[in-house]
PDB file of N, CA and C in Angstrom:
ATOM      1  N   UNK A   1      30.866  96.089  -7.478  1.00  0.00           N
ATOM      2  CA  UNK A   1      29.667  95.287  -7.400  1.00  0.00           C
ATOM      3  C   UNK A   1      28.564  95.993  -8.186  1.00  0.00           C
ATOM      4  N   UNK A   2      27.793  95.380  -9.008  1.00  0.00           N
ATOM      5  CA  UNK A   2      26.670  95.842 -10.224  1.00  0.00           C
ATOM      6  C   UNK A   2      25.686  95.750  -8.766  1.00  0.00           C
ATOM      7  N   UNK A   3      25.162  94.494  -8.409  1.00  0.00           N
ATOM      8  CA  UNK A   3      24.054  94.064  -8.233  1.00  0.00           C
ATOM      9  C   UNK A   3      24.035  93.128  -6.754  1.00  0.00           C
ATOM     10  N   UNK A   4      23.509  93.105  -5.886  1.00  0.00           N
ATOM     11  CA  UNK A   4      23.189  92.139  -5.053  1.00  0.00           C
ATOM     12  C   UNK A   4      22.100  92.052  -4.276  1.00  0.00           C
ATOM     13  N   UNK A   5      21.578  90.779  -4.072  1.00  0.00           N
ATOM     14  CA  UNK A   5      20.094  90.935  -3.529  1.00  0.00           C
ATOM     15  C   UNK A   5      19.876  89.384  -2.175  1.00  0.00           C
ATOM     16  N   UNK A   6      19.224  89.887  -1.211  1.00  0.00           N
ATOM     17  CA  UNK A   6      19.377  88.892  -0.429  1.00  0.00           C
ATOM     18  C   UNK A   6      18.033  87.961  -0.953  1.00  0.00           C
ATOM     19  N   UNK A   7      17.761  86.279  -0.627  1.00  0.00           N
ATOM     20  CA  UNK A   7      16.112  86.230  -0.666  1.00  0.00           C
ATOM     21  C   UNK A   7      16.168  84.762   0.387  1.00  0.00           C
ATOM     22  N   UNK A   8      14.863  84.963   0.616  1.00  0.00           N
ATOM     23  CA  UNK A   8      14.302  83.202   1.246  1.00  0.00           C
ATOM     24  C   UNK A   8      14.911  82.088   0.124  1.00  0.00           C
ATOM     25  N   UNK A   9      15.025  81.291   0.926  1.00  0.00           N
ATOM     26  CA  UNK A   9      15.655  79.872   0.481  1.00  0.00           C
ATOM     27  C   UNK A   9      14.401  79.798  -0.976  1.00  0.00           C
ATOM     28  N   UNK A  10      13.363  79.401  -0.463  1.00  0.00           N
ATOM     29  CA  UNK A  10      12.542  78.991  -2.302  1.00  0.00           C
ATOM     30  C   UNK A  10      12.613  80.259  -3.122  1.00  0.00           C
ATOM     31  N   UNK A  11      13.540  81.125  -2.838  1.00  0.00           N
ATOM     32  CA  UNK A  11      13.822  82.133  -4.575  1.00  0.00           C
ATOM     33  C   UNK A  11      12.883  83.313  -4.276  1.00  0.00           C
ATOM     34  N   UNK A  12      12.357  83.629  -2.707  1.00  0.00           N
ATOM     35  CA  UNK A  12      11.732  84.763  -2.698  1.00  0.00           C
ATOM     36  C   UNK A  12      12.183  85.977  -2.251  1.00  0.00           C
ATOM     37  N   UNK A  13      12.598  86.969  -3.173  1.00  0.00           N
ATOM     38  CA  UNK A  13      13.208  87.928  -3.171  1.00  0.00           C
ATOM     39  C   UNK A  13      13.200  88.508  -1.669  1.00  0.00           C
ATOM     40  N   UNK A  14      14.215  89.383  -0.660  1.00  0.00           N
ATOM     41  CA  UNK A  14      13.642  90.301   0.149  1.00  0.00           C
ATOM     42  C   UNK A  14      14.260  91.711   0.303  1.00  0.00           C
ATOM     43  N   UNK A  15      15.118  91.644  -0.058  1.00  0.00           N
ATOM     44  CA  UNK A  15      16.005  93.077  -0.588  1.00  0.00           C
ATOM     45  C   UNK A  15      16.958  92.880  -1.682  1.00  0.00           C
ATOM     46  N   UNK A  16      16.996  94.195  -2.760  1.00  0.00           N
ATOM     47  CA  UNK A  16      17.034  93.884  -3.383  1.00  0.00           C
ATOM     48  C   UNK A  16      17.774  95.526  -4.151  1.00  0.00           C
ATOM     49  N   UNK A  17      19.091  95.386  -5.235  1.00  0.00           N
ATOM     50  CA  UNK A  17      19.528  96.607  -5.696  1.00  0.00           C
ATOM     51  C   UNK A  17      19.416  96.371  -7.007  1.00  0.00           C
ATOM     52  N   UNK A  18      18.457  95.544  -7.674  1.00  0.00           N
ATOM     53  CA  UNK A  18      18.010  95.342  -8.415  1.00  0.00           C
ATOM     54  C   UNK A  18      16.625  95.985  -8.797  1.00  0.00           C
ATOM     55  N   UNK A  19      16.071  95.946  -9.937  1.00  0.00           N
ATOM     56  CA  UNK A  19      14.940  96.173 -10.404  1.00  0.00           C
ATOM     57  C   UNK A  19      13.778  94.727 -10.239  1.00  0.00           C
ATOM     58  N   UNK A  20      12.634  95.193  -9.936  1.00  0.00           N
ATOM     59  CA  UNK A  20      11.167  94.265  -9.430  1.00  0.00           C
ATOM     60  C   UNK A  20      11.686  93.418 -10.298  1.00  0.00           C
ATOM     61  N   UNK A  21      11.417  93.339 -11.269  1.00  0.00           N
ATOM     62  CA  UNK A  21      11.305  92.408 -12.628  1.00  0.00           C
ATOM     63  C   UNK A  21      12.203  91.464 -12.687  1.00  0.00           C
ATOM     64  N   UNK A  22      13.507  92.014 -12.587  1.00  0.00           N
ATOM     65  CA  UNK A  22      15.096  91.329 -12.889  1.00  0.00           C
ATOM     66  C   UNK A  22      15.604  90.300 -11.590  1.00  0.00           C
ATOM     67  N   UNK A  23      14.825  90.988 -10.574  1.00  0.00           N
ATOM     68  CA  UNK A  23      14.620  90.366  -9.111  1.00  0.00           C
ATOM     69  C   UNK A  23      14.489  89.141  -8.977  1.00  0.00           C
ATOM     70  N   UNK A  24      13.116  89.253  -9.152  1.00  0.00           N
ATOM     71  CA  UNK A  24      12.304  88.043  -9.259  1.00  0.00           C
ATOM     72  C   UNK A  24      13.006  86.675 -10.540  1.00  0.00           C
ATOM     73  N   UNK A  25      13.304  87.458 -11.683  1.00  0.00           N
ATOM     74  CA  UNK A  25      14.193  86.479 -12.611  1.00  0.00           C
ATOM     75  C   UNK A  25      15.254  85.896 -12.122  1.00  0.00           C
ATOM     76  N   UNK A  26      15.599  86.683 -11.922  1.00  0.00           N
ATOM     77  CA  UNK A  26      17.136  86.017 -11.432  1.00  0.00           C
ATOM     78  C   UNK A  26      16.939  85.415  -9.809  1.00  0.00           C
ATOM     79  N   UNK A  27      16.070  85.432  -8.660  1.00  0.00           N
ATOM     80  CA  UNK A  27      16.092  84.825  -7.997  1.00  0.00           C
ATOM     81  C   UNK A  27      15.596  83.246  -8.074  1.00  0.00           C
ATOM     82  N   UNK A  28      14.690  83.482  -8.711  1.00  0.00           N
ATOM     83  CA  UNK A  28      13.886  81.879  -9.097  1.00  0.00           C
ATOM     84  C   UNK A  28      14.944  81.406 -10.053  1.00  0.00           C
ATOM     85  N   UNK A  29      16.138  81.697 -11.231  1.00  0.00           N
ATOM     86  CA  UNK A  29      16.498  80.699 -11.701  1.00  0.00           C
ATOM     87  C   UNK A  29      17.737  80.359 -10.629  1.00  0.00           C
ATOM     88  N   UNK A  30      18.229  81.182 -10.093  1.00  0.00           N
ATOM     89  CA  UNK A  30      19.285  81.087  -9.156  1.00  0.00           C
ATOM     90  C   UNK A  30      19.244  80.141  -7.524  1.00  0.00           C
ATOM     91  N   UNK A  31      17.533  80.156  -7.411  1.00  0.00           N
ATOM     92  CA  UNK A  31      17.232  79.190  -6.855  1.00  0.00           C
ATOM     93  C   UNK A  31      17.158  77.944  -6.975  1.00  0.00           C
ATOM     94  N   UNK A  32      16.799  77.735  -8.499  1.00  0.00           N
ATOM     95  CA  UNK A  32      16.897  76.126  -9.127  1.00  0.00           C
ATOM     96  C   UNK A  32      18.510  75.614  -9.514  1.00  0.00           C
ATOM     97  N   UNK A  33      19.152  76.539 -10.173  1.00  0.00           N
ATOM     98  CA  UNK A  33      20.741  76.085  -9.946  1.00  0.00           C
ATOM     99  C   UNK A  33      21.537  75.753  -8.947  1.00  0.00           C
ATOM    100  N   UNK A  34      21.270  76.580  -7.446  1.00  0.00           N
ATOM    101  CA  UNK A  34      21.475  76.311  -6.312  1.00  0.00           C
ATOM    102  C   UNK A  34      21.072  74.923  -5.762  1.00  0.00           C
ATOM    103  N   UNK A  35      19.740  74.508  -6.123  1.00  0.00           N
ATOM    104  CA  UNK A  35      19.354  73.702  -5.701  1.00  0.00           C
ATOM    105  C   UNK A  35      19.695  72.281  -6.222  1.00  0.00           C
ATOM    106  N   UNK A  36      20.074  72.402  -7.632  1.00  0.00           N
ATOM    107  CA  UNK A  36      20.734  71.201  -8.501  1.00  0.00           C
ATOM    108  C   UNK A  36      22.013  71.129  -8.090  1.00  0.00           C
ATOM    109  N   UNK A  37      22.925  72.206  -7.771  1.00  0.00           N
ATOM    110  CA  UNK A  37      23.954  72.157  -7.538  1.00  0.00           C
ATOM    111  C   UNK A  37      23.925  71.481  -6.045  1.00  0.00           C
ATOM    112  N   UNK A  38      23.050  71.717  -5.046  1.00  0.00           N
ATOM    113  CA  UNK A  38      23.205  70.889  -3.871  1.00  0.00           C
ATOM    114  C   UNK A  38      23.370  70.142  -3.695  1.00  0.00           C
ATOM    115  N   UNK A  39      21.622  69.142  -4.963  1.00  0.00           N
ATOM    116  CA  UNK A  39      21.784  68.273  -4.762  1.00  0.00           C
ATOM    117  C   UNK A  39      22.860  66.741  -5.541  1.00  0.00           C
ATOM    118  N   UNK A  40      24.003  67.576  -6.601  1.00  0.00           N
ATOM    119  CA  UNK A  40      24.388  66.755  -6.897  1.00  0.00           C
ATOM    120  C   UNK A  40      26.317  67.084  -5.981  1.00  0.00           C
ATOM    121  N   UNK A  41      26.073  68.190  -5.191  1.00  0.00           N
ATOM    122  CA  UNK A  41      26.883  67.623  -4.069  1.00  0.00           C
ATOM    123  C   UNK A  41      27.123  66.672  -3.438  1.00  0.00           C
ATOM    124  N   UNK A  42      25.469  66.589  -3.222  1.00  0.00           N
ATOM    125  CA  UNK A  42      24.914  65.659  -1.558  1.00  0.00           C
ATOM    126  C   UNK A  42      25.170  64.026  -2.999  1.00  0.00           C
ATOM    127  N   UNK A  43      24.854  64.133  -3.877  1.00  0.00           N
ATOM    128  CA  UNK A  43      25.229  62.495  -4.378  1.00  0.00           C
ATOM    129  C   UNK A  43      26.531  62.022  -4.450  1.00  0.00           C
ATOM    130  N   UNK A  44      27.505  63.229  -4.730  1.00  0.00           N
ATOM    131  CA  UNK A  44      28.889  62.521  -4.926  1.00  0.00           C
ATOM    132  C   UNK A  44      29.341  62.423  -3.020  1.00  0.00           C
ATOM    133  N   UNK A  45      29.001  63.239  -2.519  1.00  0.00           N
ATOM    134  CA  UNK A  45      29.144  62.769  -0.997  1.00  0.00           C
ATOM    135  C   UNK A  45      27.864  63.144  -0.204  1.00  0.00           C
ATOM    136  N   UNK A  46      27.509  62.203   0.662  1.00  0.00           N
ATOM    137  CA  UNK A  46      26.297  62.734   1.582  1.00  0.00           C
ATOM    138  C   UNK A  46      26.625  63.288   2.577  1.00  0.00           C
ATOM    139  N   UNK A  47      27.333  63.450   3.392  1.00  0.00           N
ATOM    140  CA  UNK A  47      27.820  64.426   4.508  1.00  0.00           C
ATOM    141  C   UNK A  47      28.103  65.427   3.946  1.00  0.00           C
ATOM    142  N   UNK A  48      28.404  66.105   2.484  1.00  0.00           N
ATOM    143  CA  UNK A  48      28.790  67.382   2.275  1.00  0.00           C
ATOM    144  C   UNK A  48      27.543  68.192   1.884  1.00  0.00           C
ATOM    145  N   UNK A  49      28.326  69.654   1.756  1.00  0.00           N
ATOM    146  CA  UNK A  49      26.696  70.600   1.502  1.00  0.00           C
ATOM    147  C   UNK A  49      27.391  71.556   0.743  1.00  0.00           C
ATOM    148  N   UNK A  50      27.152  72.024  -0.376  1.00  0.00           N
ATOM    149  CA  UNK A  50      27.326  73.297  -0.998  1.00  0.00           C
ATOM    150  C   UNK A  50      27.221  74.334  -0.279  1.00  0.00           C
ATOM    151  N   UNK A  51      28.001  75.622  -0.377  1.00  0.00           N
ATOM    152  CA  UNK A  51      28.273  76.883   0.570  1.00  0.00           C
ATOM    153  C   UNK A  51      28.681  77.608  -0.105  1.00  0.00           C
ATOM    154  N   UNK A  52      29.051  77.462  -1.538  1.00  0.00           N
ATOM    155  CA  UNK A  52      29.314  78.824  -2.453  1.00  0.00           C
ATOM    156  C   UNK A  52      29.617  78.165  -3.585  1.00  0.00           C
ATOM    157  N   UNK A  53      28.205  79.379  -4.431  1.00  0.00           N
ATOM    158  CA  UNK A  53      28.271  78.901  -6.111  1.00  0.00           C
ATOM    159  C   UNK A  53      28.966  79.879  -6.483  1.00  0.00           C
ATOM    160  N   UNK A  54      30.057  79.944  -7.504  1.00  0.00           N
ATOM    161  CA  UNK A  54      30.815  81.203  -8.226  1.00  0.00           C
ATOM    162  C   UNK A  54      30.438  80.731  -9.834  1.00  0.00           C
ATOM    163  N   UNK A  55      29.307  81.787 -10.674  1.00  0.00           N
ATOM    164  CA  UNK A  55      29.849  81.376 -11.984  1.00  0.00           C
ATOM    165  C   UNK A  55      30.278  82.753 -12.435  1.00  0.00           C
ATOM    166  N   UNK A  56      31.313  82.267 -13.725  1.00  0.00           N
ATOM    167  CA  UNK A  56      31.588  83.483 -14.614  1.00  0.00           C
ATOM    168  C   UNK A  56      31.340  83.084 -15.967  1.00  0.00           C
ATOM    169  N   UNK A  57      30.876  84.627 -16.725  1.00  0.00           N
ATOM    170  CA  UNK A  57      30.312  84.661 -18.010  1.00  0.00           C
ATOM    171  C   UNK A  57      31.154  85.337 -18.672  1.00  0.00           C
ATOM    172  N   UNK A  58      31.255  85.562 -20.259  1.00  0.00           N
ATOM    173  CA  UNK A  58      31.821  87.000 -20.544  1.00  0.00           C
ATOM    174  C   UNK A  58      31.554  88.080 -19.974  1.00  0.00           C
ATOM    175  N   UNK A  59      30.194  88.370 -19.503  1.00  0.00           N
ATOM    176  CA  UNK A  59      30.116  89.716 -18.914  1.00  0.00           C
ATOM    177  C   UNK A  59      29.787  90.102 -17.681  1.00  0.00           C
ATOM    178  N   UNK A  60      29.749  88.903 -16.937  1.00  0.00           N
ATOM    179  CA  UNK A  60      29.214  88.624 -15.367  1.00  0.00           C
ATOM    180  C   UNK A  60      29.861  87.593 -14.667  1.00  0.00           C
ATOM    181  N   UNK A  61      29.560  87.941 -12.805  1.00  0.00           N
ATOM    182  CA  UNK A  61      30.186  86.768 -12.629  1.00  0.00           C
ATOM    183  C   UNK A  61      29.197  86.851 -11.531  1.00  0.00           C
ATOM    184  N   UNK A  62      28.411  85.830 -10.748  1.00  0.00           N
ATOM    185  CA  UNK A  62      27.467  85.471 -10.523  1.00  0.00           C
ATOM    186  C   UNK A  62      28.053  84.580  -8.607  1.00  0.00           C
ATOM    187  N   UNK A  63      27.972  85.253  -8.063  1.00  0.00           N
ATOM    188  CA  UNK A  63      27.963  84.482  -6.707  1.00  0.00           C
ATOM    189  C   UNK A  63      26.874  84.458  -5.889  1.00  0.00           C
ATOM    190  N   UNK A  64      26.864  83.229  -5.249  1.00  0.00           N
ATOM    191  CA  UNK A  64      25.583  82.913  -4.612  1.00  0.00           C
ATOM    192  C   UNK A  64      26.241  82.191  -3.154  1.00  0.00           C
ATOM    193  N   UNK A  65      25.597  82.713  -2.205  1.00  0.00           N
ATOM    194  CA  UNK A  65      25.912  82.053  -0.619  1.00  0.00           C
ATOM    195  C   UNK A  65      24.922  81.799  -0.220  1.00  0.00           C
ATOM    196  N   UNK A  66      24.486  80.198  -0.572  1.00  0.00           N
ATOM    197  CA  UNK A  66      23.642  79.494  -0.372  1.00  0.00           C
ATOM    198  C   UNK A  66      23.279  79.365   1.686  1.00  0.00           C
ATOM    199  N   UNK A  67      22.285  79.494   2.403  1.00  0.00           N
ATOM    200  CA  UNK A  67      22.508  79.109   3.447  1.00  0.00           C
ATOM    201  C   UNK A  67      21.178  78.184   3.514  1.00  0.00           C
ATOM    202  N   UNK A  68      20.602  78.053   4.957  1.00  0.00           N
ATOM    203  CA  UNK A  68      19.657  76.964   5.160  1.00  0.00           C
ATOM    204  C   UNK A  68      18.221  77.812   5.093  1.00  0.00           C
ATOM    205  N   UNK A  69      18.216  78.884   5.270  1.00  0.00           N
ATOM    206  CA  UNK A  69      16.970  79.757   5.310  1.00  0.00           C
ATOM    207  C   UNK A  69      17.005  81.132   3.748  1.00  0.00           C
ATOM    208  N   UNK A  70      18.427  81.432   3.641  1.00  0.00           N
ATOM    209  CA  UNK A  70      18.455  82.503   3.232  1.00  0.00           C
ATOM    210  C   UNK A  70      19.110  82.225   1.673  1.00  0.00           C
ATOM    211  N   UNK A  71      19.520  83.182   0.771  1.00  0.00           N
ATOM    212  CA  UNK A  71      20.702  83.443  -0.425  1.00  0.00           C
ATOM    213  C   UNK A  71      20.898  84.109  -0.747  1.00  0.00           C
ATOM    214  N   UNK A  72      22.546  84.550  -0.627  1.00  0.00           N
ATOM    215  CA  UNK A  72      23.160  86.194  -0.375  1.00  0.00           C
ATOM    216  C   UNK A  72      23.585  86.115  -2.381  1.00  0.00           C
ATOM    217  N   UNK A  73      23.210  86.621  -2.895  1.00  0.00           N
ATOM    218  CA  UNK A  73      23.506  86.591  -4.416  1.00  0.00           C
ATOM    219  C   UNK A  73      24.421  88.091  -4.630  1.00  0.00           C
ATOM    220  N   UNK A  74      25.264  88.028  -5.354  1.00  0.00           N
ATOM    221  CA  UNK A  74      25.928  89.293  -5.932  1.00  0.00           C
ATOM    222  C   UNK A  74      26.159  88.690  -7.467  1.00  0.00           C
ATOM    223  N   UNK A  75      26.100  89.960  -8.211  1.00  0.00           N
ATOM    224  CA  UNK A  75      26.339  90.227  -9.695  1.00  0.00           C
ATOM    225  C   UNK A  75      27.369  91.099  -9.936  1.00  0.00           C
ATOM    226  N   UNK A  76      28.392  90.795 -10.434  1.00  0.00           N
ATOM    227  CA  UNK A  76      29.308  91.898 -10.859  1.00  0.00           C
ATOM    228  C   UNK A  76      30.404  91.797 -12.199  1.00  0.00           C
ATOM    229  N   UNK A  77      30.692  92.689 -12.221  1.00  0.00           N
ATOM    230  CA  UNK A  77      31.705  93.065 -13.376  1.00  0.00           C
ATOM    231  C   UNK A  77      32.969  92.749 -13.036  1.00  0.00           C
ATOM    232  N   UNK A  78      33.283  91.258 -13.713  1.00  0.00           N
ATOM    233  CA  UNK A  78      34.925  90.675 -13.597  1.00  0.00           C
ATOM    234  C   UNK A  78      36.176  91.667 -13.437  1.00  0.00           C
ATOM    235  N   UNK A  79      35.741  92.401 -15.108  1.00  0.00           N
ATOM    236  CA  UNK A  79      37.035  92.948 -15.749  1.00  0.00           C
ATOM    237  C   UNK A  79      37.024  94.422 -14.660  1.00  0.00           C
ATOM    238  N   UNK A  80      36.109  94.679 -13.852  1.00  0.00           N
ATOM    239  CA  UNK A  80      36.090  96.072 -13.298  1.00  0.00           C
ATOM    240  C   UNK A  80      37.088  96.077 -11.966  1.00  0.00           C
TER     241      UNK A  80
END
């Protein structure tokens, strides 16, 4: 694991093994993807709810455990 940081549901950081700066970046866009991703859950079905985003990059792979208050985010190295 590189990186993981917990925050409030609207993208506000609260711990964090990250740097201030990178924090705050990556929580606010990770908040708006989360949140698109919900809501085009909730359109293809309305009783369902998103509960885990996984992306992978070439050099990252990006998980997010979306809950109702909180978002458990980790960053890490695939190939490691």
């Amino acid at each position: 694991m590189m990186h993981c940081w917990l925050s409030f549901s609207p993208g506000i950081p609260i711990k964090s093994t990250m740097d201030d700066q990178s924090t705050l970046q990556y929580s606010a866009l990770t908040h708006q993807l989360v949140m698109k991703a919900r809501v085009t859950v909730r359109d293809l079905d309305q009783q369902d709810d998103l509960t885990f985003l996984r992306i992978r990059t070439k050099k990252n792979e990006i998980m997010i455990a979306p809950d109702k208050d909180y978002f458990l985010i980790v960053i890490q190295n695939p190939s490691a």
